[in-house]
C-alpha atoms as a PDB file:
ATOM      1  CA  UNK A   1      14.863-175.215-175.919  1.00  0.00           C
ATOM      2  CA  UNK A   2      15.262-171.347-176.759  1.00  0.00           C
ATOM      3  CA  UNK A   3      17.289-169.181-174.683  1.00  0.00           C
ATOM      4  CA  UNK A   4      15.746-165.840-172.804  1.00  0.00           C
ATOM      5  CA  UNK A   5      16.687-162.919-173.064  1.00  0.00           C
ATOM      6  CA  UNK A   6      17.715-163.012-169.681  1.00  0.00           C
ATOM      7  CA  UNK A   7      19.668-166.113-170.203  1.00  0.00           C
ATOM      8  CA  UNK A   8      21.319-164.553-173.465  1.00  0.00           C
ATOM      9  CA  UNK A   9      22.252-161.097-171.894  1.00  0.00           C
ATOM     10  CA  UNK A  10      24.080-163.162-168.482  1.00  0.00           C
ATOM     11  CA  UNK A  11      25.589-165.790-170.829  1.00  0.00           C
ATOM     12  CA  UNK A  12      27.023-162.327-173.134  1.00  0.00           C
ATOM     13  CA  UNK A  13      27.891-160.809-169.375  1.00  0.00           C
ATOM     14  CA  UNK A  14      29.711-163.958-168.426  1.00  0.00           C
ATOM     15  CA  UNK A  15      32.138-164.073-171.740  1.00  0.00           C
ATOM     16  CA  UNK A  16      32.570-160.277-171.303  1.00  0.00           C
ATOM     17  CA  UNK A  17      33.922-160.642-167.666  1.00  0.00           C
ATOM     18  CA  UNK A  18      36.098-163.634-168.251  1.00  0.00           C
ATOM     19  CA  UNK A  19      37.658-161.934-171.401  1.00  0.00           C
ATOM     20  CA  UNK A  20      38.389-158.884-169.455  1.00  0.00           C
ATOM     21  CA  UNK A  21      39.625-161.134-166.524  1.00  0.00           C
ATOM     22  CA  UNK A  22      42.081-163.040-168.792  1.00  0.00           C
ATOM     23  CA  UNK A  23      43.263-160.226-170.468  1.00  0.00           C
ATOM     24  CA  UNK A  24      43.950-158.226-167.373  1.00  0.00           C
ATOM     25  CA  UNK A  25      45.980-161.513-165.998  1.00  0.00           C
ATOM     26  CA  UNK A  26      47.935-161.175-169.127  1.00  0.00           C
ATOM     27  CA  UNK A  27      48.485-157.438-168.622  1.00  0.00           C
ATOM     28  CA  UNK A  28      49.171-157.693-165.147  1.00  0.00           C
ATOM     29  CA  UNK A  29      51.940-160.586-165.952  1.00  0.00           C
ATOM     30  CA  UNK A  30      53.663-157.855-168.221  1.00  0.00           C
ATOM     31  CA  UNK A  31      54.784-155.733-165.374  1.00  0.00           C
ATOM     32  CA  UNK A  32      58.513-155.618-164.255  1.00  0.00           C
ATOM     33  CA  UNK A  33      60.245-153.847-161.797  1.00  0.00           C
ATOM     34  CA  UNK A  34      64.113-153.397-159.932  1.00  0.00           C
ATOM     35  CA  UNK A  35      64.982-155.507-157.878  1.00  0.00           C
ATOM     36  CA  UNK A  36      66.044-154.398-154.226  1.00  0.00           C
ATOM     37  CA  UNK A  37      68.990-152.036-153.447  1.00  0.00           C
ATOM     38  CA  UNK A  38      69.610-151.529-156.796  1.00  0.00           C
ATOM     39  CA  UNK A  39      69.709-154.478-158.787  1.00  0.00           C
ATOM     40  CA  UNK A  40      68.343-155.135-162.128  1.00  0.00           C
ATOM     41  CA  UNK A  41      64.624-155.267-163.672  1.00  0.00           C
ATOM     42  CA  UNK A  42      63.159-158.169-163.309  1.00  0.00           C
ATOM     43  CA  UNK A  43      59.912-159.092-164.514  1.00  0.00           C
ATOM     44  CA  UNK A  44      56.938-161.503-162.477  1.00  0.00           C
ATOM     45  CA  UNK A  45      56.578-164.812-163.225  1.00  0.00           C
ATOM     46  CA  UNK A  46      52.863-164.740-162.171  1.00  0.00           C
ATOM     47  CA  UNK A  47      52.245-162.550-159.003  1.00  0.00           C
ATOM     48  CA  UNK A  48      51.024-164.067-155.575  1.00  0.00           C
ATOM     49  CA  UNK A  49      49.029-160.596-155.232  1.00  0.00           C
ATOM     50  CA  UNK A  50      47.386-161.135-158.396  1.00  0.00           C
ATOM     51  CA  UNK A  51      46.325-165.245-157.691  1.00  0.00           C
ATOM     52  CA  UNK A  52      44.754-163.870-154.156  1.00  0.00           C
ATOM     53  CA  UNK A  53      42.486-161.267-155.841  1.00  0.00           C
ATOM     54  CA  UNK A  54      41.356-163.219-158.606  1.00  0.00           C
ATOM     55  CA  UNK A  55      40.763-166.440-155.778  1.00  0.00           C
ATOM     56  CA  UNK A  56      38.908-163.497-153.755  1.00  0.00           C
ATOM     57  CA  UNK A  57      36.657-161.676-156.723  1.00  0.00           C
ATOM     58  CA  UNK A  58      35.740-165.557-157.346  1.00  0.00           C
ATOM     59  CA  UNK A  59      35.009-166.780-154.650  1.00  0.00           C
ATOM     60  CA  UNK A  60      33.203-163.519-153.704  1.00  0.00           C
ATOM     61  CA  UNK A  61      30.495-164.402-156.167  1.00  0.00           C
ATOM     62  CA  UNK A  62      29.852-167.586-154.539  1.00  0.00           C
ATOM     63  CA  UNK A  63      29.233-165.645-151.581  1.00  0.00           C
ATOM     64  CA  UNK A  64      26.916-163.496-153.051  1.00  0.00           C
ATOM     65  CA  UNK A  65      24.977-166.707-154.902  1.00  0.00           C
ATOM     66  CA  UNK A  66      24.465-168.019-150.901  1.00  0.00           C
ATOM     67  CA  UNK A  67      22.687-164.212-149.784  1.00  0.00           C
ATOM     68  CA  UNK A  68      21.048-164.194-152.960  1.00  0.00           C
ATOM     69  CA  UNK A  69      19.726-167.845-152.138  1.00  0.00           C
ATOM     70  CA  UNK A  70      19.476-167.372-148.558  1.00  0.00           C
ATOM     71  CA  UNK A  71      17.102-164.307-149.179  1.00  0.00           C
ATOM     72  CA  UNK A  72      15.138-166.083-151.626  1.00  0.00           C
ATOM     73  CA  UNK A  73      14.370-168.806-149.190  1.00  0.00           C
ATOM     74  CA  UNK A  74      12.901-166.259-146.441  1.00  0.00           C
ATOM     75  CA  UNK A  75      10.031-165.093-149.030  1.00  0.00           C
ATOM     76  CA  UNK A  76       6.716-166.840-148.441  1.00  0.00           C
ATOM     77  CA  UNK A  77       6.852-167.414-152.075  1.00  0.00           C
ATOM     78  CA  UNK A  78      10.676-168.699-153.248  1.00  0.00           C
ATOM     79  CA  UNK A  79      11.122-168.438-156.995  1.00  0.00           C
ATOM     80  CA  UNK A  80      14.747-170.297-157.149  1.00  0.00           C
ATOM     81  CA  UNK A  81      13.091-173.283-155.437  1.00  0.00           C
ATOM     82  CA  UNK A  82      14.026-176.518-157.075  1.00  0.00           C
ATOM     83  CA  UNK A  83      10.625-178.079-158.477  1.00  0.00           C
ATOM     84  CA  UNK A  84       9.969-180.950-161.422  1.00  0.00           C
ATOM     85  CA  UNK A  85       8.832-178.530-163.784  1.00  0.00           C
ATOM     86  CA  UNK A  86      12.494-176.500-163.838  1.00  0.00           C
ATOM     87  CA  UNK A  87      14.275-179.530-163.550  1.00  0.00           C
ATOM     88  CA  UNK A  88      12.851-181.898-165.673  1.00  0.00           C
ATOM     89  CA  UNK A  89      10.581-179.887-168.386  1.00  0.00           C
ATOM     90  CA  UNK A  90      13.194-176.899-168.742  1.00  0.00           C
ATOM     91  CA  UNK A  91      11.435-173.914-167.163  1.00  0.00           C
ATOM     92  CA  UNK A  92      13.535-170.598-168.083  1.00  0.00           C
ATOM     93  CA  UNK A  93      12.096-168.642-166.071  1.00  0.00           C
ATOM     94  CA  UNK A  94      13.052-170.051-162.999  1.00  0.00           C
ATOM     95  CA  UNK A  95      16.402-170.533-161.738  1.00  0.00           C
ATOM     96  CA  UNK A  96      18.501-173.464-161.491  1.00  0.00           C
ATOM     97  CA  UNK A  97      18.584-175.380-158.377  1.00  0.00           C
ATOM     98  CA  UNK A  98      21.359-174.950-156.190  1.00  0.00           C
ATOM     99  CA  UNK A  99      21.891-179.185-156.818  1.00  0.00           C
ATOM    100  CA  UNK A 100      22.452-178.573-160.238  1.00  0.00           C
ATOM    101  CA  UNK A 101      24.732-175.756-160.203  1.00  0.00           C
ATOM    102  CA  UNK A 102      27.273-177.706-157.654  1.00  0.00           C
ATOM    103  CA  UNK A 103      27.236-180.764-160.322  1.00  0.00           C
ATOM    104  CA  UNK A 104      30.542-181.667-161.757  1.00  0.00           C
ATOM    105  CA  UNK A 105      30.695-181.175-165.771  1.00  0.00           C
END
């Protein structure tokens, strides 16, 4: 089954992001700073601040996936509506179901 160009340009998208993400992590893990009244430098071990924004700009894009589906499912015509042909027969214009997606690999 050949890929789409829309399929191609989010699957180039998705390594972008996630390199950019894991070298930020790295960057961000770099930082030191002195400790309190004085003492010495110290540097993080992995910041607590850091985990909770990178839990947050995750789990914001599941959020977005449910509006995105949720608005899809108001139109009198859904297009990301799970049928045989996309599920079975490989369809690539249509998106996956939402079934599919939540499957463990």
């Amino acid at each position: 089954m050949a890929w789409s160009r829309y399929q191609l340009g989010l699957a180039a998208l998705m390594l972008l992001t996630g390199s950019i993400n894991t070298l930020a992590a790295k960057w961000a893990d770099n930082f030191s700073a002195a400790g309190c009244g004085g003492t010495e430098e110290h540097s993080f071990q992995h910041p607590f601040l850091q985990a909770v924004g990178m839990f947050l700009g995750e789990f914001s894009c599941l959020a977005v996936f449910y509006l995105l589906l949720c608005r899809d499912r108001r139109r009198p015509e859904p297009s990301m509506a799970p049928t045989i042909s996309n599920i079975f027969v490989g369809d690539t214009d249509r998106a996956l179901s939402e079934s599919l997606q939540m499957t463990p690999i």
